[in-house]
N, C-alpha and C. Protein backbone atom coordinates (compact mmCIF):
# COMPACT_ATOMS: atom_id res chain seq x y z
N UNK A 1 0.84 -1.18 0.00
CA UNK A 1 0.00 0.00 0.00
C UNK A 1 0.88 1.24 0.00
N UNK A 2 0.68 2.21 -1.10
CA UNK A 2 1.81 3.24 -1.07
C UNK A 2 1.02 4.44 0.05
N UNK A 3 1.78 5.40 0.26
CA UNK A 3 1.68 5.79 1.37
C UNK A 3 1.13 7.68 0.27
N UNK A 4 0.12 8.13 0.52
CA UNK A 4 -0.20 9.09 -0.23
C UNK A 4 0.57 10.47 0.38
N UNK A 5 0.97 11.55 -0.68
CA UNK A 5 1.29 12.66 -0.17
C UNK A 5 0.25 13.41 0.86
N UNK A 6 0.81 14.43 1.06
CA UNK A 6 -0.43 15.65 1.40
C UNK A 6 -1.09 15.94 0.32
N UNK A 7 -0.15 16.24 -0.95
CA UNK A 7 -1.04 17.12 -2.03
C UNK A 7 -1.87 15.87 -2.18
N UNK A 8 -1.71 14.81 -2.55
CA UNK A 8 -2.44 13.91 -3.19
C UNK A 8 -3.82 13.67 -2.12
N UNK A 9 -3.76 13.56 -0.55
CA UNK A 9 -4.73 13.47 -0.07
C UNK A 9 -5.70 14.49 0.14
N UNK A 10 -5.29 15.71 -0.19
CA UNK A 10 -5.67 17.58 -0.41
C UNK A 10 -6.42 16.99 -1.49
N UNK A 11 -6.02 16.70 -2.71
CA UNK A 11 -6.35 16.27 -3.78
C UNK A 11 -8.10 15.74 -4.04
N UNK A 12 -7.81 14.78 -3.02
CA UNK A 12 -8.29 13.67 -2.81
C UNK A 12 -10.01 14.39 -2.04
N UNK A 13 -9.84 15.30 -0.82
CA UNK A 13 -10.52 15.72 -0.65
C UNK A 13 -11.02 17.12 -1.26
N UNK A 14 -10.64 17.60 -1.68
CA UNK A 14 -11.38 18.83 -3.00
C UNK A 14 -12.62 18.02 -3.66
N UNK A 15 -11.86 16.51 -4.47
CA UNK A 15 -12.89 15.86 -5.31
C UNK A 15 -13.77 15.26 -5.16
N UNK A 16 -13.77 15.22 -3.46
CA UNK A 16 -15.13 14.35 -2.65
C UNK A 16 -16.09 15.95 -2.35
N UNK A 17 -15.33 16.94 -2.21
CA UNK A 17 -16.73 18.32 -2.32
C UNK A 17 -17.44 18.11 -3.51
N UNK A 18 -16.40 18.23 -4.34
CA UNK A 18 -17.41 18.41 -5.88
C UNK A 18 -18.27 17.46 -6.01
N UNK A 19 -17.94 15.84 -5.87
CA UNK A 19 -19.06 14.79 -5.52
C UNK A 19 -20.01 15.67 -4.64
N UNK A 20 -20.04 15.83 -3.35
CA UNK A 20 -20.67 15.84 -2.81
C UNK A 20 -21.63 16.88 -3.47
N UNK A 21 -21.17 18.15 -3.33
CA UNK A 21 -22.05 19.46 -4.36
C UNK A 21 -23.16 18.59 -5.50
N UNK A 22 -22.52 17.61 -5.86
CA UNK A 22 -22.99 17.29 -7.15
C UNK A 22 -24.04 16.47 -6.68
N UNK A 23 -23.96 15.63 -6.00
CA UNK A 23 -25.11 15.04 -4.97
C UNK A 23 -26.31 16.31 -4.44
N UNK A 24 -26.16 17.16 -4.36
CA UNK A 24 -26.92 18.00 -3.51
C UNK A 24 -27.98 18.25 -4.35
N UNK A 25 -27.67 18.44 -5.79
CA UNK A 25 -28.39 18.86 -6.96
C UNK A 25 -29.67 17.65 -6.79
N UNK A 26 -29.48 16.63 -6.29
CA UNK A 26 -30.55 15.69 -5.98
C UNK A 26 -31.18 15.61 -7.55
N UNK A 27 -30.09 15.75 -8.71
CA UNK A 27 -30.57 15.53 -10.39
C UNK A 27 -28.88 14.80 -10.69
N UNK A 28 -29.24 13.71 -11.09
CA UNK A 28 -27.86 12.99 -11.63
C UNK A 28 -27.39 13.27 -12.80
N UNK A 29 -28.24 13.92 -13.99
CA UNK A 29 -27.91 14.73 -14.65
C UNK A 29 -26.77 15.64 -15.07
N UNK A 30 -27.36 16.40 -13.50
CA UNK A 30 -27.36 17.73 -13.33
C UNK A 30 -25.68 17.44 -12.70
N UNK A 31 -25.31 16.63 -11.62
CA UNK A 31 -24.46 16.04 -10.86
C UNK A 31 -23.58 15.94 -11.92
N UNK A 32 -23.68 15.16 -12.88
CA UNK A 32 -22.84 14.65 -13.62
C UNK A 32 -22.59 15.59 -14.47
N UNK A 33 -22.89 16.45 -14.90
CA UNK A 33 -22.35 17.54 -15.78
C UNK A 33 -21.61 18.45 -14.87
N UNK A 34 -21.91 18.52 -13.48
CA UNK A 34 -20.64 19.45 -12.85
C UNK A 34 -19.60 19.38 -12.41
N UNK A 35 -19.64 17.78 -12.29
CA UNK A 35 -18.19 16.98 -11.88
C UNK A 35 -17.74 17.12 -13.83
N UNK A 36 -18.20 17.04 -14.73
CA UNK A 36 -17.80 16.75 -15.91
C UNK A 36 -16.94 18.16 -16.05
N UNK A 37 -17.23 19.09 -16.26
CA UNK A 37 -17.30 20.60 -16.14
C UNK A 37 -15.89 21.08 -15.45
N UNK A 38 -16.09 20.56 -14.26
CA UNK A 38 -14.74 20.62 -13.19
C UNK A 38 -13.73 19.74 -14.03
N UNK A 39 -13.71 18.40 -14.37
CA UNK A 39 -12.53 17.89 -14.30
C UNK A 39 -12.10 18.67 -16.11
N UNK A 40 -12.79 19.66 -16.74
CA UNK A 40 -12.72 19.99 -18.04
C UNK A 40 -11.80 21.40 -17.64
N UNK A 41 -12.19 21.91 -17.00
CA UNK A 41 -11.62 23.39 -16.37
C UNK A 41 -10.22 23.06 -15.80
N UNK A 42 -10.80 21.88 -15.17
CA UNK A 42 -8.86 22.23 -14.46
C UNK A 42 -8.05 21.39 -15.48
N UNK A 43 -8.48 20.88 -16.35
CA UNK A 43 -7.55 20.25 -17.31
C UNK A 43 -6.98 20.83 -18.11
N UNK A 44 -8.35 22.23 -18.27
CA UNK A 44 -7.52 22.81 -19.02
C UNK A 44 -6.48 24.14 -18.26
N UNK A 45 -7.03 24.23 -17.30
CA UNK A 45 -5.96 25.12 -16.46
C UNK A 45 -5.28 24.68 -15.75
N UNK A 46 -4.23 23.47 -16.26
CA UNK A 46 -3.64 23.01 -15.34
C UNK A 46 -1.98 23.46 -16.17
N UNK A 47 -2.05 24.21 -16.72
CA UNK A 47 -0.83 24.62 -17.36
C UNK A 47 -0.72 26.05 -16.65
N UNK A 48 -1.64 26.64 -15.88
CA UNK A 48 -1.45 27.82 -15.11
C UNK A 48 0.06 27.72 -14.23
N UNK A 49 -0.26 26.28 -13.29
CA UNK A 49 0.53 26.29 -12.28
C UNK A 49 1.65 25.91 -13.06
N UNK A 50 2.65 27.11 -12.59
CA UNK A 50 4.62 26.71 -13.25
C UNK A 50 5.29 27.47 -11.94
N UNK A 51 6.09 26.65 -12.39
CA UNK A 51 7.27 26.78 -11.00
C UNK A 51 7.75 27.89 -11.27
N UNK A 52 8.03 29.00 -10.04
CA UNK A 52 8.58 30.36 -10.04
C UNK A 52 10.30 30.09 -9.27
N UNK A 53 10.59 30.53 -10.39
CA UNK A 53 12.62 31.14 -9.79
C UNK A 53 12.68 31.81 -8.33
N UNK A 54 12.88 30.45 -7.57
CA UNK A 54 12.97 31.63 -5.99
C UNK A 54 14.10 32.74 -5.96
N UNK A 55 13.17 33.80 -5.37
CA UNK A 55 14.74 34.97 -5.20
C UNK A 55 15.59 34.74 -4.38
N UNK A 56 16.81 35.58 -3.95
CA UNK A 56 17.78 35.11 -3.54
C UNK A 56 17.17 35.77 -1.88
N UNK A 57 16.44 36.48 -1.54
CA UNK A 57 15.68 36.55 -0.26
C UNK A 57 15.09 35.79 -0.04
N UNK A 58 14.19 34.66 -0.59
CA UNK A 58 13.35 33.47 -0.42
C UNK A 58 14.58 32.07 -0.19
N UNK A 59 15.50 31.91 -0.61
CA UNK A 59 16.42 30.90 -0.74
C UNK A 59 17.07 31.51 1.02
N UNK A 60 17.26 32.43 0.95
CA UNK A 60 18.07 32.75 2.50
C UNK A 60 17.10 32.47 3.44
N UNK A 61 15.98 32.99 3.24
CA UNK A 61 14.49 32.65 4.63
C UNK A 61 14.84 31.71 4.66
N UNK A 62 14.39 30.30 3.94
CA UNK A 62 13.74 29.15 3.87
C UNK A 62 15.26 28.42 4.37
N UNK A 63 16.36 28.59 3.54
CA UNK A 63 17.40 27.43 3.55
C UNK A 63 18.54 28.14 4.28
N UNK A 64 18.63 29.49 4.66
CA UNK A 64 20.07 29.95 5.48
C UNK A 64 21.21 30.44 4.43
N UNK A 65 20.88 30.46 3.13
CA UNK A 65 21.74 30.44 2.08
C UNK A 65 20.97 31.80 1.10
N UNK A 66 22.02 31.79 -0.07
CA UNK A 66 21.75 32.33 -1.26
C UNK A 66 21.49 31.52 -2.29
C-alpha cells in the first residue's frame, strides 16, 4: 500500500466536495455535468501552475543560504 502525499490526499478531498455538491443537486444529470465541467476546467488550467525562480531573499528565509 503506497503511502499518499499531502497534495495527493488535499487532492483527494477537493474531489469528494465536488461529488458531494454534485449530490446536492438531488438531479444525476445535473451532478454529472458538474463533476464533468470541473474535471474539463482544471484540465484545461492546469498549465497555469509553473514553478517560479525563488529569489535570492526566499532561498536565505527558507534554507540559510543564497
Amino acid at each position: 500500500m503506497d503511502k499518499k502525499s499531502r497534495a495527493e490526499s488535499f487532492g483527494e478531498m477537493l474531489a469528494d466536495v465536488v461529488i458531494e455538491a454534485a449530490h446536492l443537486t438531488y438531479n444525476a444529470p445535473r451532478g454529472v455535468k458538474i463533476v464533468e465541467t470541473c474535471i474539463k476546467v482544471l484540465q484545461k488550467r492546469i498549465e497555469e501552475i509553473k514553478p517560479k525562480k525563488a529569489t535570492p531573499e526566499y532561498k536565505k528565509a527558507r534554507y540559510g543560504k543564497n
